[in-house]
C-alpha atoms as a PDB file:
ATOM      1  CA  UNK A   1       8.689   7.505 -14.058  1.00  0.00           C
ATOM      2  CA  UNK A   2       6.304   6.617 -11.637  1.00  0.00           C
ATOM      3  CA  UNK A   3       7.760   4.769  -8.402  1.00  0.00           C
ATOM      4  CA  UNK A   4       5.099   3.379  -6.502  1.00  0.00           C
ATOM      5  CA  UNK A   5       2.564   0.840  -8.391  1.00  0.00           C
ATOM      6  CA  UNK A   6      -1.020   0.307  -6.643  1.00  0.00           C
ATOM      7  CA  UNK A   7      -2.981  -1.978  -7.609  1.00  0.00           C
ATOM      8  CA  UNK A   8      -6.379  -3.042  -6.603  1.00  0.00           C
ATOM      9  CA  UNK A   9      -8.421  -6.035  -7.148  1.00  0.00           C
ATOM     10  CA  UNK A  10     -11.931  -4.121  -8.090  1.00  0.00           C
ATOM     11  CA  UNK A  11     -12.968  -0.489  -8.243  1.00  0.00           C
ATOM     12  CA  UNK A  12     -14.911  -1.439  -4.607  1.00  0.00           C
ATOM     13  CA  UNK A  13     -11.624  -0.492  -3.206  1.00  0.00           C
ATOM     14  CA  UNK A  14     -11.523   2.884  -4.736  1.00  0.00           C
ATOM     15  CA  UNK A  15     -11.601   3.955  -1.016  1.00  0.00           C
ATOM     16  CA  UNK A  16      -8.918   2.600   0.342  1.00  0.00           C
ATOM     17  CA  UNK A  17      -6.939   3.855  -2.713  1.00  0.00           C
ATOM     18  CA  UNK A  18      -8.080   7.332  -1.850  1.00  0.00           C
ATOM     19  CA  UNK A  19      -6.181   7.520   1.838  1.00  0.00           C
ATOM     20  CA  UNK A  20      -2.891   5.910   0.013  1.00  0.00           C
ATOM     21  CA  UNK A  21      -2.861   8.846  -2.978  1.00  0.00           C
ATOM     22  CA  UNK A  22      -3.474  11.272  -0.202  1.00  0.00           C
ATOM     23  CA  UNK A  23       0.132  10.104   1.369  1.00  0.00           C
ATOM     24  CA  UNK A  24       1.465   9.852  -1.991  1.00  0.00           C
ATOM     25  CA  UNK A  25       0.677  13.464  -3.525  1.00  0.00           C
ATOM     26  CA  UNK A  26       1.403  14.923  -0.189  1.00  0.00           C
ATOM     27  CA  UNK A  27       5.056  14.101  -0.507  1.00  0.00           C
ATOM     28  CA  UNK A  28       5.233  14.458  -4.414  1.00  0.00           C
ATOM     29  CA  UNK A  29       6.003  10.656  -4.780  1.00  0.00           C
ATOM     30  CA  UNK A  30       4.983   9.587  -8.620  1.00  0.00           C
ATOM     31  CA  UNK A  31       2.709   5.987  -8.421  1.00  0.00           C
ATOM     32  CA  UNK A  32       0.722   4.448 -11.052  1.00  0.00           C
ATOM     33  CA  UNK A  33      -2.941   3.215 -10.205  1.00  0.00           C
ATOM     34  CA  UNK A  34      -4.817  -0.150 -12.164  1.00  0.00           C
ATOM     35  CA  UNK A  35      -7.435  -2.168 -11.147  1.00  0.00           C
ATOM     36  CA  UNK A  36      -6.347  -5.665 -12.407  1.00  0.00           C
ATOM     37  CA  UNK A  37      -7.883  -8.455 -10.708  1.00  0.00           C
ATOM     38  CA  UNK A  38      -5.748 -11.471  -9.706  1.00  0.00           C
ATOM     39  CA  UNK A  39      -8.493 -14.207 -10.113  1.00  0.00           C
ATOM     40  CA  UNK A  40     -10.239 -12.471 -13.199  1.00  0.00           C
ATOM     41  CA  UNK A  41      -7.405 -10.923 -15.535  1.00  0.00           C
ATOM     42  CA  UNK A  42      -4.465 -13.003 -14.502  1.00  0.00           C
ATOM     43  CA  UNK A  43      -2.349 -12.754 -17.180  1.00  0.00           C
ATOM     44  CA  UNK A  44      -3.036  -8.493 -17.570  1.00  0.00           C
ATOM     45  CA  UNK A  45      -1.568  -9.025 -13.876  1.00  0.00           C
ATOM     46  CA  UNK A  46       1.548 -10.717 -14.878  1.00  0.00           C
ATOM     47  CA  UNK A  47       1.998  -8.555 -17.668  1.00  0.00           C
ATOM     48  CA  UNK A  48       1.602  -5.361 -15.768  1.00  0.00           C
ATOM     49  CA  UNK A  49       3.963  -6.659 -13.150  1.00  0.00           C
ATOM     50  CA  UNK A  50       6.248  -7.657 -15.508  1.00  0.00           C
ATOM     51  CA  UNK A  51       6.933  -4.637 -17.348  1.00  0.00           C
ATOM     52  CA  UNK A  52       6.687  -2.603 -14.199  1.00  0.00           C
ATOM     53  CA  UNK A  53      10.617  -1.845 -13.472  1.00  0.00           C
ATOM     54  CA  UNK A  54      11.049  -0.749 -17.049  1.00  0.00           C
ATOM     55  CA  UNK A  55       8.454   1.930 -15.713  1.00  0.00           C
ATOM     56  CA  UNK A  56      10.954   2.751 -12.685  1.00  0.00           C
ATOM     57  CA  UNK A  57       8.398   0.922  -9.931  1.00  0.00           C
ATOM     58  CA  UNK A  58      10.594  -0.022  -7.117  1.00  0.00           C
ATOM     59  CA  UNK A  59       7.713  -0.910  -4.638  1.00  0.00           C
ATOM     60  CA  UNK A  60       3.659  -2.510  -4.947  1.00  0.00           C
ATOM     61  CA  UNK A  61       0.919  -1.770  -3.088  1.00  0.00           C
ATOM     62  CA  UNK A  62      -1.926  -4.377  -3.352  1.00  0.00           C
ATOM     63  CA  UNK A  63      -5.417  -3.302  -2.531  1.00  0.00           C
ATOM     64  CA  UNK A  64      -7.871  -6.572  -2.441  1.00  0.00           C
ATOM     65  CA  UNK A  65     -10.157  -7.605  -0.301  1.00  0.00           C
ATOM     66  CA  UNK A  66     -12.145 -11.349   0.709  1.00  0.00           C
ATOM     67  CA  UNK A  67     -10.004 -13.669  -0.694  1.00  0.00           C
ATOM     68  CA  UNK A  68      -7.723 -11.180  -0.929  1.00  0.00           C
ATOM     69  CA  UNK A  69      -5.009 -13.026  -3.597  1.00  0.00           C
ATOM     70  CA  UNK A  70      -3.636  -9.711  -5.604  1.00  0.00           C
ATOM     71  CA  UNK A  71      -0.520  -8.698  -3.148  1.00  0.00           C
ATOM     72  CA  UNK A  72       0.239 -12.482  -3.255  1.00  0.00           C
ATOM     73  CA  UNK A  73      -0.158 -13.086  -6.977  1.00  0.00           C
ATOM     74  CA  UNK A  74       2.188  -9.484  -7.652  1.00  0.00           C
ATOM     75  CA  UNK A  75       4.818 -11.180  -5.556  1.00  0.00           C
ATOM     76  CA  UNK A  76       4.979 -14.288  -7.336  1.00  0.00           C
ATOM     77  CA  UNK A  77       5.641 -11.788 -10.220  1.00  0.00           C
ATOM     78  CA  UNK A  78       8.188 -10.083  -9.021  1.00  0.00           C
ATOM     79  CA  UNK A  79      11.021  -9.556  -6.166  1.00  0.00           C
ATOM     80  CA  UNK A  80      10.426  -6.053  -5.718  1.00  0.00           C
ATOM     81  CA  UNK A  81       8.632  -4.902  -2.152  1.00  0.00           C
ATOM     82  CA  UNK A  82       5.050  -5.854  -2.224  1.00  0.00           C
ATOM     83  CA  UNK A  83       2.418  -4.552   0.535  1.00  0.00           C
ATOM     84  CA  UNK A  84      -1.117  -5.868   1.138  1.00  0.00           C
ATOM     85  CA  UNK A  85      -4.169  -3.966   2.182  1.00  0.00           C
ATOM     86  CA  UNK A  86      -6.223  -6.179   3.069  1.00  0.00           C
ATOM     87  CA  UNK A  87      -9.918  -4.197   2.002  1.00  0.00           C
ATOM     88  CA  UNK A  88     -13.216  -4.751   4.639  1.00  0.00           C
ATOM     89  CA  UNK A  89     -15.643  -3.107   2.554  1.00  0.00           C
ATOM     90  CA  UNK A  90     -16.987  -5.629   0.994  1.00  0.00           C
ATOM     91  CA  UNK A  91     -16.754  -8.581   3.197  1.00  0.00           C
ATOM     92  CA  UNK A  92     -19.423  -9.681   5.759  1.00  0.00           C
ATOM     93  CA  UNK A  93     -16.404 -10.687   7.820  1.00  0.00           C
ATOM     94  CA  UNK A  94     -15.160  -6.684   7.954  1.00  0.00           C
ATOM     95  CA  UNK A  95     -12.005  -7.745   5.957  1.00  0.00           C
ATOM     96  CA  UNK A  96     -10.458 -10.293   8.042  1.00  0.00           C
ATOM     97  CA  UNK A  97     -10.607 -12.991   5.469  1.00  0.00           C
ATOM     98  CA  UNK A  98      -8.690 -10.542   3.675  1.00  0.00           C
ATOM     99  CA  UNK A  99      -6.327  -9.830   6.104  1.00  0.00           C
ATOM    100  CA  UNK A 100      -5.736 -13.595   6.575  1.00  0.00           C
ATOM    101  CA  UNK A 101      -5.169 -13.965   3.116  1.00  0.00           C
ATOM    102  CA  UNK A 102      -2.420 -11.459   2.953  1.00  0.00           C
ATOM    103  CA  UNK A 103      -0.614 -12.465   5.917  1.00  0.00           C
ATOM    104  CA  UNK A 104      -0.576 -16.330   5.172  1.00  0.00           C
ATOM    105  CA  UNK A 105       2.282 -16.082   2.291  1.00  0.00           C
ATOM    106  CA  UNK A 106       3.779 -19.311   1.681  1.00  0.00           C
ATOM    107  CA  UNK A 107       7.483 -19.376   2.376  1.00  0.00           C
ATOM    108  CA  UNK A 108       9.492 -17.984   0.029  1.00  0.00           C
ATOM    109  CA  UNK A 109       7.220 -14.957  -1.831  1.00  0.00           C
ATOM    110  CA  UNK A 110       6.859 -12.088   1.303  1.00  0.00           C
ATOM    111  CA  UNK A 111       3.903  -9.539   0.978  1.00  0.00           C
ATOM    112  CA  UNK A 112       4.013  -7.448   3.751  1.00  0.00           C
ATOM    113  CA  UNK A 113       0.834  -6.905   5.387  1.00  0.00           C
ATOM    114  CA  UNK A 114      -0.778  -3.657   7.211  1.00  0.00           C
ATOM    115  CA  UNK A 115      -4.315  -3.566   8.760  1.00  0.00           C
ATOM    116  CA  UNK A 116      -7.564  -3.364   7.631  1.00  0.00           C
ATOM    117  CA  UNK A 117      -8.202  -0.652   5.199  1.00  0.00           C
ATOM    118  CA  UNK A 118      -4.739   0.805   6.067  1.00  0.00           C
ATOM    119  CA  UNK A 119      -3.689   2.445   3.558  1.00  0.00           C
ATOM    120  CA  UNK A 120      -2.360   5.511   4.831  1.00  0.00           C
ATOM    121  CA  UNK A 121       0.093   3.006   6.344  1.00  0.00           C
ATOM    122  CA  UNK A 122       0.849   1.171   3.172  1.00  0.00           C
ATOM    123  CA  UNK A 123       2.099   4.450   1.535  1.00  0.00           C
ATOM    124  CA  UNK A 124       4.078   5.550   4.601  1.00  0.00           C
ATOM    125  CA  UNK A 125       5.774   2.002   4.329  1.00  0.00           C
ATOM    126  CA  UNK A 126       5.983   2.843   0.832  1.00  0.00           C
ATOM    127  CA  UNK A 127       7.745   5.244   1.046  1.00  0.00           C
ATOM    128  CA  UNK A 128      10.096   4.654   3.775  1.00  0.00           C
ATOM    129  CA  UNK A 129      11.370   1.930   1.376  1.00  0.00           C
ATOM    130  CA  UNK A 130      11.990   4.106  -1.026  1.00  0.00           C
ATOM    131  CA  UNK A 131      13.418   6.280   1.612  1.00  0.00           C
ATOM    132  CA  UNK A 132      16.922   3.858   1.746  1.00  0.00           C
ATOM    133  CA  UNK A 133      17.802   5.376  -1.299  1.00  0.00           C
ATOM    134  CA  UNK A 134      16.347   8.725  -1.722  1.00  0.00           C
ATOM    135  CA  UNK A 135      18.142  11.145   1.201  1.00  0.00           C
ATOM    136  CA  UNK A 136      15.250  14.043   0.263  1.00  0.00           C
ATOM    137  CA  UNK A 137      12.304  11.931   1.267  1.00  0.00           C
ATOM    138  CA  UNK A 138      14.255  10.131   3.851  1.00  0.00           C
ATOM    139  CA  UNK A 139      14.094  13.562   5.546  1.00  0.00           C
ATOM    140  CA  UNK A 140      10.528  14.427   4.450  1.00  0.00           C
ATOM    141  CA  UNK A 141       9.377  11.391   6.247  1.00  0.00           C
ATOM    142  CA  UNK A 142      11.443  11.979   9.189  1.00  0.00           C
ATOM    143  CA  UNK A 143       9.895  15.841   9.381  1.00  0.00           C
ATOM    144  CA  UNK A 144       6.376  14.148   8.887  1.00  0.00           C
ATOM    145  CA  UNK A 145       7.039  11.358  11.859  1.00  0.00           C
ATOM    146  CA  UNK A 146       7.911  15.102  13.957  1.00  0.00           C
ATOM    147  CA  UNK A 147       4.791  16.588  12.657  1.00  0.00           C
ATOM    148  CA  UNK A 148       2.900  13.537  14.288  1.00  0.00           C
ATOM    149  CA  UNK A 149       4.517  14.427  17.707  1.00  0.00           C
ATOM    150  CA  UNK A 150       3.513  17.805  17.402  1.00  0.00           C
ATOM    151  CA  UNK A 151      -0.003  16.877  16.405  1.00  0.00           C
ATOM    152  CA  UNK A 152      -0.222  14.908  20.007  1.00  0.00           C
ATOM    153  CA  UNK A 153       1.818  16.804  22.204  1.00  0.00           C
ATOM    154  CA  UNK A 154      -1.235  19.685  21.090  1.00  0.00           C
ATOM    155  CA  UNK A 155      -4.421  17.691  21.117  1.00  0.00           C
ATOM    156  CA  UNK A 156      -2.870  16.734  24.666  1.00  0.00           C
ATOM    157  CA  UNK A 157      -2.757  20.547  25.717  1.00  0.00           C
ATOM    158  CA  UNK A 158      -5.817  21.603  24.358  1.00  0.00           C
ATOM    159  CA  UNK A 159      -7.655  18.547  26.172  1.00  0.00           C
ATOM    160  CA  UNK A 160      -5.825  19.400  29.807  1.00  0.00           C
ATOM    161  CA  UNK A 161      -7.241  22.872  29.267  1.00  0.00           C
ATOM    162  CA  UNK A 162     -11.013  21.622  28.882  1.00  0.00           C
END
């Protein structure tokens, strides 16, 4: 049963789907992938989201860019844990319409937000939400966050020794 849903809102975001499945198959985490627009197959959307804890999802991950409405439609769909990337690639405004989009939620229906094109953060949040409830990955992502340190504390030697 596949844990993670991600959707995106045309196959122009096929790139920002590419650093979130990266995250995903490096810690083993099962996660669907659709491309169901919000404004153009609204009721495939619904249905999708709808069905989607019978499939085990626990958490969304909305990939849309310009106007951006996906994350928002999924939440108004369902209480589980949605997060927005907001996608530049096609925008002449580099995604902050997007962003704008995502981040302006009415009251009541939350969609968290991450940057521009961020979707290696998107599946990190992912999966530190699924994290509350799964001890394993809880300590997969805590030996990842000390693989980051490491990762600095060496590009930090290696440039003192230029």
């Amino acid at each position: 049963m596949s844990k993670i849903a991600v959707v995106l809102g045309s196959s122009s975001d096929r790139d920002v789907f590419e650093s979130i499945a990266l995250i995903l198959d490096h810690f083993g985490v099962s996660y669907e992938k659709r491309i169901l627009s919000a404004h153009r197959a609204p009721d495939l959307l619904r249905d999708y989201v709808h069905d989607a804890g019978e499939r085990g999802v626990k958490v969304f991950i909305g990939v849309a860019g310009m106007a951006a409405a996906l994350p928002g439609a999924i939440a108004s769909h369902t209480t589980k844990p949605v997060i927005g990337v907001p996608a530049g690639t096609k925008s002449t405004l580099g995604g902050l319409d997007a962003l704008f989009s995502i981040v302006q939620m009415p009251p009541g229906i939350p969609v968290a937000a991450v940057s521009v094109n961020g979707g290696k953060n998107a599946a990190l949040l992912a999966l530190e939400i699924l994290g509350l409830s799964d001890k394993s990955l809880e300590e997969r992502m805590d030996d990842y966050r000390k693989s980051q340190v490491e990762k600095v504390v060496e590009g930090d030697r290696a440039f003192r020794e230029e």
